[in-house]
Protein backbone atom coordinates (compact mmCIF):
# COMPACT_ATOMS: atom_id res chain seq x y z
CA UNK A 1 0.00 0.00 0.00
CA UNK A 2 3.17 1.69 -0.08
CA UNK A 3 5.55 2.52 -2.98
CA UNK A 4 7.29 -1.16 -3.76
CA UNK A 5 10.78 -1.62 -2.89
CA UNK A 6 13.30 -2.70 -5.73
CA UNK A 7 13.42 -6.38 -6.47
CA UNK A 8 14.45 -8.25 -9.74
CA UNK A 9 11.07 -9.09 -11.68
CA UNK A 10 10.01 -10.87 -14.96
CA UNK A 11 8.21 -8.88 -17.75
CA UNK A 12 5.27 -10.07 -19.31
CA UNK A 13 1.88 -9.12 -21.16
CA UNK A 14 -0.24 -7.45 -18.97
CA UNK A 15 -3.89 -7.04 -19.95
CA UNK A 16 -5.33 -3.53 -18.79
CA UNK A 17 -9.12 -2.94 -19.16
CA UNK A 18 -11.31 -0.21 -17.65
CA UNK A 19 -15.21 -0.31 -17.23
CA UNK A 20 -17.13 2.04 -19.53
CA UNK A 21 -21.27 1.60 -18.47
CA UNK A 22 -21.88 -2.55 -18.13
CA UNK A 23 -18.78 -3.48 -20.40
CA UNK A 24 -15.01 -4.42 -19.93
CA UNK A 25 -12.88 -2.78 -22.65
CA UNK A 26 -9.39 -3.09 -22.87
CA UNK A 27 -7.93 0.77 -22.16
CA UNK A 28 -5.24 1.20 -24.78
CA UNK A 29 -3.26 3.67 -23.34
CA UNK A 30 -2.22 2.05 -20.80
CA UNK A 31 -1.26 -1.26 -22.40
CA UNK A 32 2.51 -1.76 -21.89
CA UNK A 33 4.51 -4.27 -20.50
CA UNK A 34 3.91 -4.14 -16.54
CA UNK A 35 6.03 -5.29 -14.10
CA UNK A 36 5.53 -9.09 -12.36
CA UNK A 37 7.03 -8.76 -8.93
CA UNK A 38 7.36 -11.11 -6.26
CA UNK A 39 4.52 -10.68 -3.43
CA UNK A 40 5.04 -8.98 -0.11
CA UNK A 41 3.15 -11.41 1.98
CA UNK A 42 0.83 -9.58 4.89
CA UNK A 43 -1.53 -11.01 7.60
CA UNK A 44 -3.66 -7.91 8.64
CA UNK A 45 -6.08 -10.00 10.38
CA UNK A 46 -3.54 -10.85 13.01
CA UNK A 47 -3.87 -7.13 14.09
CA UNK A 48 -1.06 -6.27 11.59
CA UNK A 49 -1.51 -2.84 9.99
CA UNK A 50 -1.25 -1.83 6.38
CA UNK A 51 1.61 0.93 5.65
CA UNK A 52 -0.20 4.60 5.42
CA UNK A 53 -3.68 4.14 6.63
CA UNK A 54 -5.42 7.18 7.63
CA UNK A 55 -7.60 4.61 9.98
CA UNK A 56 -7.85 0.82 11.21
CA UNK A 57 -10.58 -1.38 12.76
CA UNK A 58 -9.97 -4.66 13.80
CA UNK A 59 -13.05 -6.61 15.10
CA UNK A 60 -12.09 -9.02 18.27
CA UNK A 61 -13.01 -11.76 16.76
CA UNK A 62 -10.33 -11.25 14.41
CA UNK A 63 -12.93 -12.49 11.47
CA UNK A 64 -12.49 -9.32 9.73
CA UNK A 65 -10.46 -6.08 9.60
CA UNK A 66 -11.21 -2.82 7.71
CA UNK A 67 -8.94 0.31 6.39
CA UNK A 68 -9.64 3.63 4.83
CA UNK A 69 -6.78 4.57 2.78
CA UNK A 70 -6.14 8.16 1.58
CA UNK A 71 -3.22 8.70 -1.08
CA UNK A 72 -2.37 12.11 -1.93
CA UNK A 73 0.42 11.46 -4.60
CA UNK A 74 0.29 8.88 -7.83
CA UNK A 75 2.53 6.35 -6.57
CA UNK A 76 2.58 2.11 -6.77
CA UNK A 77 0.92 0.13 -4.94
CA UNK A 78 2.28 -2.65 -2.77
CA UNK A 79 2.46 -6.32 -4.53
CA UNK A 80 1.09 -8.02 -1.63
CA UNK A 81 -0.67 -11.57 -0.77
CA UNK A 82 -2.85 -11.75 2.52
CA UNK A 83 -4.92 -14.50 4.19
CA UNK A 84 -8.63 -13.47 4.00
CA UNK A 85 -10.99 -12.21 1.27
CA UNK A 86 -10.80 -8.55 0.46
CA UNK A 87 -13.23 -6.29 -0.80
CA UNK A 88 -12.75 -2.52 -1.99
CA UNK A 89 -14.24 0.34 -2.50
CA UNK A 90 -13.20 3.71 -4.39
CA UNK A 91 -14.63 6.99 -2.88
CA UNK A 92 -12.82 9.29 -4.84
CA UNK A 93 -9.74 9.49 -7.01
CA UNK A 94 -8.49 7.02 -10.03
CA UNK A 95 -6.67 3.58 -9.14
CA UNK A 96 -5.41 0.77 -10.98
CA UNK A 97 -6.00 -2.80 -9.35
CA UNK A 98 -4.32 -5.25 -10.60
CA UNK A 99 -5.14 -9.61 -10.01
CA UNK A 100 -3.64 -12.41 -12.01
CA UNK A 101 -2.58 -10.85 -15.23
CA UNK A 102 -5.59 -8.57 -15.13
CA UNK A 103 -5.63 -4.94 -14.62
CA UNK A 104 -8.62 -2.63 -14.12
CA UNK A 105 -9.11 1.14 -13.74
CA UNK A 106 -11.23 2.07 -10.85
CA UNK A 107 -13.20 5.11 -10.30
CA UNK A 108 -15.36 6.54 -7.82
CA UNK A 109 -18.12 3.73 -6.88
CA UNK A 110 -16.35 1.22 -8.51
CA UNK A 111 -14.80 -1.69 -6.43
CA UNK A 112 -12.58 -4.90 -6.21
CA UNK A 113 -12.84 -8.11 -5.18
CA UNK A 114 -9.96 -10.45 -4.09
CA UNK A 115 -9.96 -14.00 -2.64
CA UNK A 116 -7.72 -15.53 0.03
CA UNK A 117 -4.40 -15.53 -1.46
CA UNK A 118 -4.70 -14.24 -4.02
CA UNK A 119 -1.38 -11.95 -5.15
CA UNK A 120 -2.94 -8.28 -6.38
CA UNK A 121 -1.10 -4.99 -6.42
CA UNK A 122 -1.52 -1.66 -8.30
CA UNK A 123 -1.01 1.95 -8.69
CA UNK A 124 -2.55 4.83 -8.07
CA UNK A 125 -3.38 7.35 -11.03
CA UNK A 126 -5.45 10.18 -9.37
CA UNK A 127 -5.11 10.68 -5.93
CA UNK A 128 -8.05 10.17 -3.74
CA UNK A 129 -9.39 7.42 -0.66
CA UNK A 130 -10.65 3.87 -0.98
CA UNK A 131 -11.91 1.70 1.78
CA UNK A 132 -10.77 -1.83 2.07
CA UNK A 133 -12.73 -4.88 4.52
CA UNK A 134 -10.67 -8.09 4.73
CA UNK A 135 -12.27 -11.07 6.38
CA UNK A 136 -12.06 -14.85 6.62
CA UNK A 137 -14.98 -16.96 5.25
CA UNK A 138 -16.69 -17.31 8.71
CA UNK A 139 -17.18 -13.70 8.54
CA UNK A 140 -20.36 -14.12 5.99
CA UNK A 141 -20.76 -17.76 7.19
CA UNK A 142 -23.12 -19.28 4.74
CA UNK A 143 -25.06 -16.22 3.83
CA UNK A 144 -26.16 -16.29 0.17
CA UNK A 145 -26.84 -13.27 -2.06
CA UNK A 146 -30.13 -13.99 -4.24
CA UNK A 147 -30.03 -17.66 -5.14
CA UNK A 148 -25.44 -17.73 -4.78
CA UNK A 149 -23.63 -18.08 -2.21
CA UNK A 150 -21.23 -14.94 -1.40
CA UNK A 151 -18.33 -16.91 -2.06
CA UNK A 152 -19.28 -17.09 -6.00
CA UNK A 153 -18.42 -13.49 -6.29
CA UNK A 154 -14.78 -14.31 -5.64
CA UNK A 155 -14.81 -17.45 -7.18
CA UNK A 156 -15.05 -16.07 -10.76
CA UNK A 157 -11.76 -15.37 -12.95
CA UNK A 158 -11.10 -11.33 -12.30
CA UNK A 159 -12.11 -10.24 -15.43
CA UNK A 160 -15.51 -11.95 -14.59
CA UNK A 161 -16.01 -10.36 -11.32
CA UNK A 162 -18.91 -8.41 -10.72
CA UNK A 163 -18.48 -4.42 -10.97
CA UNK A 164 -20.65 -1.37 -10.20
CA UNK A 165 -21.79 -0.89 -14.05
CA UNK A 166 -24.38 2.17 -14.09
CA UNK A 167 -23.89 5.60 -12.50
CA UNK A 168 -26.91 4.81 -10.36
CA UNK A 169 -25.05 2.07 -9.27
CA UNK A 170 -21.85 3.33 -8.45
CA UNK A 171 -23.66 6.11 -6.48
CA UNK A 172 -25.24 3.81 -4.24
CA UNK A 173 -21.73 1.76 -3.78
CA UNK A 174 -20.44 5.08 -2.51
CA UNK A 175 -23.07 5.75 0.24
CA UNK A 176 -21.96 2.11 1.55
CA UNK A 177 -18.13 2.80 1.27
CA UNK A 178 -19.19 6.19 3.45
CA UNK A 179 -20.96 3.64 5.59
CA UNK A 180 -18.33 1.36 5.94
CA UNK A 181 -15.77 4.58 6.52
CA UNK A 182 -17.89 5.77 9.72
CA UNK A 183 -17.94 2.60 11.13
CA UNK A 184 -13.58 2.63 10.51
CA UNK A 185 -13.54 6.16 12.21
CA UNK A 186 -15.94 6.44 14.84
CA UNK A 187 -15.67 2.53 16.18
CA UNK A 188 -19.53 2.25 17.43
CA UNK A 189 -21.37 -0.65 19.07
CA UNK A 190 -21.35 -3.64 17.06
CA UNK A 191 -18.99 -2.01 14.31
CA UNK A 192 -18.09 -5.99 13.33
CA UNK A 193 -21.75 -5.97 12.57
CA UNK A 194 -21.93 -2.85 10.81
CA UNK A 195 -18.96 -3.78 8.86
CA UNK A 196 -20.93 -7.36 7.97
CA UNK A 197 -23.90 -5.69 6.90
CA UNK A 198 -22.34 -3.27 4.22
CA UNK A 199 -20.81 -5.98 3.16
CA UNK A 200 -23.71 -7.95 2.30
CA UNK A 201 -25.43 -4.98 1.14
CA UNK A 202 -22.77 -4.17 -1.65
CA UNK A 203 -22.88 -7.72 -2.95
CA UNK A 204 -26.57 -7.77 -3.06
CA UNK A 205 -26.18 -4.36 -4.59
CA UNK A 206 -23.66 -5.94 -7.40
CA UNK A 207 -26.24 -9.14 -8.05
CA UNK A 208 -29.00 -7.01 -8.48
CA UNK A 209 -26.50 -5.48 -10.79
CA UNK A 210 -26.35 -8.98 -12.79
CA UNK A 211 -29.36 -9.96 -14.87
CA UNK A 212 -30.52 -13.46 -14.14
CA UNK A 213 -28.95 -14.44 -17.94
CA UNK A 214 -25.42 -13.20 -17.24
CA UNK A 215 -25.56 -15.20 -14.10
CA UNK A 216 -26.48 -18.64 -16.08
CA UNK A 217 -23.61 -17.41 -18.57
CA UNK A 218 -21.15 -17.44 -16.08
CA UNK A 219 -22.00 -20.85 -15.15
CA UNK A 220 -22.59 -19.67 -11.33
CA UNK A 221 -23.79 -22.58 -9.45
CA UNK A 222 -26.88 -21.69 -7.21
CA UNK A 223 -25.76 -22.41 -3.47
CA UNK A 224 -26.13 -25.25 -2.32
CA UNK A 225 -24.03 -25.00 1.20
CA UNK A 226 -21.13 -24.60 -0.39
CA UNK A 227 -18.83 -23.04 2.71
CA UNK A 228 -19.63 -25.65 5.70
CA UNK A 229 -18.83 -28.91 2.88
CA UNK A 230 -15.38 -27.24 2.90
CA UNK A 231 -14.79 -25.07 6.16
CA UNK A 232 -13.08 -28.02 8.00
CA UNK A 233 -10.21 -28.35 5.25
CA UNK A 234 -9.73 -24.35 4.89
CA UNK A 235 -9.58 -24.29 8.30
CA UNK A 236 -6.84 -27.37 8.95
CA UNK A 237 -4.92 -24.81 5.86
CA UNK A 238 -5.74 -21.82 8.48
CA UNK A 239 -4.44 -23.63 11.14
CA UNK A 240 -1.15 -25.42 9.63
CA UNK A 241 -0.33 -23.45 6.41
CA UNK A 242 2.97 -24.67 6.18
CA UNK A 243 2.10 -28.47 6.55
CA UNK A 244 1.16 -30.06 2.77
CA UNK A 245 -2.09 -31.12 3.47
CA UNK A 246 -2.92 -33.94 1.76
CA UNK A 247 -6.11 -34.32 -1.04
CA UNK A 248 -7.27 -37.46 0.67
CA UNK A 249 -7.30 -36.21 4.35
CA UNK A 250 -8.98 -32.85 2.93
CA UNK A 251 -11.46 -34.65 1.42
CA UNK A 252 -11.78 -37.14 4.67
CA UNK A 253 -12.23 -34.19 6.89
CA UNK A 254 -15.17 -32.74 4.88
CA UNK A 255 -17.04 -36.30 4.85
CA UNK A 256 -16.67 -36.20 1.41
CA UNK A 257 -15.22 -38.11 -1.70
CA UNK A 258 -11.60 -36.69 -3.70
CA UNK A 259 -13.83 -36.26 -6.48
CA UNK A 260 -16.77 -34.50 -5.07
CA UNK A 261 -14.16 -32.38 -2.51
CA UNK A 262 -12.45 -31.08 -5.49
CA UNK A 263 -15.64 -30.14 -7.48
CA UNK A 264 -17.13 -28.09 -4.48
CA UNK A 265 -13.74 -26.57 -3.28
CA UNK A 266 -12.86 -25.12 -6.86
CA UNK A 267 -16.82 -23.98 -7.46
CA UNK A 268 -16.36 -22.13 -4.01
CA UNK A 269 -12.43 -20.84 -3.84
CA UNK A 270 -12.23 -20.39 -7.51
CA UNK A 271 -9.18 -22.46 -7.58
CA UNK A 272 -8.15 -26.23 -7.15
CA UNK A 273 -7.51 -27.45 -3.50
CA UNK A 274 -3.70 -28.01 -4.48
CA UNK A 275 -3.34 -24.45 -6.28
CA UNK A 276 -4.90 -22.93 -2.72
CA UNK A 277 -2.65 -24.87 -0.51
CA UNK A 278 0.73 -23.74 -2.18
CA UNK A 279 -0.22 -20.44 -2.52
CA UNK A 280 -0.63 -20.70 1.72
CA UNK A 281 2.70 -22.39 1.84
CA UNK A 282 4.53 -20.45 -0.03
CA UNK A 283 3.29 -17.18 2.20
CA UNK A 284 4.87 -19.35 4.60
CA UNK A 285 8.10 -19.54 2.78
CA UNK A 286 7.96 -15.80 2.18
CA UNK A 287 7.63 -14.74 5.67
CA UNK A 288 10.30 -17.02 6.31
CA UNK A 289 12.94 -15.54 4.26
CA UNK A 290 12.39 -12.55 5.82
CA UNK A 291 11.66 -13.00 9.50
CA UNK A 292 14.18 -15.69 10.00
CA UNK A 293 17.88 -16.96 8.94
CA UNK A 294 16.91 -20.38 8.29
CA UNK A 295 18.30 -22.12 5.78
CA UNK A 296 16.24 -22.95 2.37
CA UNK A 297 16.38 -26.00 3.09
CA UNK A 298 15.25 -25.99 6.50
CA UNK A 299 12.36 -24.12 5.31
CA UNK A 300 11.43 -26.25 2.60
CA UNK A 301 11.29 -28.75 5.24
CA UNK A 302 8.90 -27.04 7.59
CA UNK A 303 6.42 -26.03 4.69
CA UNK A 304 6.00 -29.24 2.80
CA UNK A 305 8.63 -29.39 -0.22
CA UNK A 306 10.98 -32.16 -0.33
CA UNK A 307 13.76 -30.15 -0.75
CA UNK A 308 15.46 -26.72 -1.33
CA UNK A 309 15.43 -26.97 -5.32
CA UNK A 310 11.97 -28.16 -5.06
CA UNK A 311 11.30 -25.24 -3.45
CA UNK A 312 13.37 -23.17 -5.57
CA UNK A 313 11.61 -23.56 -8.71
CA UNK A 314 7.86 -23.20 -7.09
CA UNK A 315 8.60 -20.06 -5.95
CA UNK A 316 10.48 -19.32 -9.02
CA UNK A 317 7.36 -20.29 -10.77
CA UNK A 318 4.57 -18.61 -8.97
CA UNK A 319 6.48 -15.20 -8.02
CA UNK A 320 9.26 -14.62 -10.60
CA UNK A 321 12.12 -14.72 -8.34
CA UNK A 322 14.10 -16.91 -7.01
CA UNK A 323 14.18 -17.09 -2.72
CA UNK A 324 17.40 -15.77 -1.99
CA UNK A 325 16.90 -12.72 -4.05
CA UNK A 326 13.21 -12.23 -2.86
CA UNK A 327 15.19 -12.29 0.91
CA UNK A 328 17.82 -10.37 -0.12
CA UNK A 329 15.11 -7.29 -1.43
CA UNK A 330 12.77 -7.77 1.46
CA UNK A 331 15.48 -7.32 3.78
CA UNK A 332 17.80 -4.42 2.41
């Protein structure tokens, strides 16, 4: 959330798009070849705070955390991975939020979505504030939004995400990003609840935003109980991110079959049960290299690789950069 330190990165073709009324378009001048950098991995939900926020609620159950984050300069954005779902909100000012190899221009009453783990960064083109709730899946439980469950709004590839579309819409998203703001600053009774409630009203506010034939061509399931079938598995992965977890025992846990575990855990996390895991593990590994001076191959050790090259070339893989290098940045 702050300007990025240096680190050695990988170029590649980065896709930027922009809304204009209910459609994606690809914004032309800004395509260029962006900058892949290795995550900085956070937990805010352990009481952690972001870098620069103008204000911070944590709830006591430590289900959920908010942020209102004012940026009076065009800068970069932090490349960052965090445990816990995050959804945004822009009040004022122009932003760039980038997911996957997706990029999207955000204006006021527009928002983003992120799932758990998901690496996401960005810049910031026009100064101004957004407002930012992160919470675990317990947080909105098994409450379902029309005939989905909530977690199908994350689920979906970014480009597919729903967005604030109409200028009716995006002036109603704003009221509940003022909504959610008061209940950052002024801390009342129940703000966990407050916080909950916008929540739920902003997705309801982005289905209604769906017709019901977008929704069947996105192949959205309707809910069927989707987060309790898998809660026991993402919570072992809460619990012991750097163990490897194994499909079977996953599967085991949740009273269900391999093949039915890894139908329901994809429809609801938007990614295999595998790709979620060693994205946990390798925030492990991350926070590792820079909190510690253990050895790679003690750390592969305690997070479930075999060895230090195996290791090596996952992280390699997923975040461009090899370990020592992403230690050696994170730690100048």
């Amino acid at each position: 959330m702050s300007e990025s330190p240096q680190i050695t990165v990988v170029r590649e073709r980065r896709q930027v798009i922009a809304w204009e009324g209910p459609n994606l378009v690809e914004s032309a001048h800004m395509r260029n070849d962006a900058l892949t950098l290795a995550p900085v991995v956070r937990d805010f939900l352990d009481g952690s705070r972001p870098d620069g926020e103008n204000a911070w609620l944590i709830a006591d159950s430590r289900e959920c955390a908010a942020v209102v984050l004012t940026y009076r300069r065009v800068e970069t954005l932090v490349f960052e991975m965090h445990r816990g779902f995050e959804l945004g909100i822009v009040l004022s000012g122009e932003f760039e939020r980038t997911a996957g190899s997706r990029s999207r221009r955000l204006r006021a009453g527009q928002v983003w979505l992120l799932p758990m783990w998901e690496p996401h960064g960005g810049r910031v083109i026009s100064p101004g504030t957004c407002v930012a709730v992160l919470f675990l899946p317990t947080f909105l439980g098994e409450e379902r939004i029309g005939d989905i469950s909530w977690l199908s709004f994350f689920a979906l590839p970014p480009e597919e995400r729903p967005q604030a579309a109409t200028p009716g819409m995006r002036r109603e998203v704003v009221h509940i990003g003022r909504d959610i703001s008061r209940e950052i600053m002024e801390h009342p009774v129940a703000s966990e609840t407050g916080l909950r409630l916008a929540v739920l009203g902003l997705l309801l506010l982005l289905y209604r935003g769906w017709s019901k034939a977008r929704v069947q061509s996105r192949g959205i399931p309707p809910s069927t109980g989707m987060l309790p079938r898998i809660l026991p598995a993402l919570e072992s992965v809460q619990a012991r991110p750097g163990v490897r977890l194994r499909l079977e025992e996953a599967a085991a846990s949740c009273g269900l079959s391999v093949s039915h575990f890894k139908r329901v855990f994809r429809q609801a996390m938007g990614a295999s049960f595998g790709q979620f895991c060693l994205r946990a593990r390798l925030a492990q590994v991350a926070n590792k290299l820079v909190t510690t001076t253990q050895s790679e191959q003690l750390i592969a050790e305690e997070t479930g690789f075999s060895d230090a090259s195996h290791l090596h070339h996952s992280f390699l893989k997923h975040f461009g950069t090899t370990p020592g290098r992403y230690r050696q940045s994170r730690t100048l």
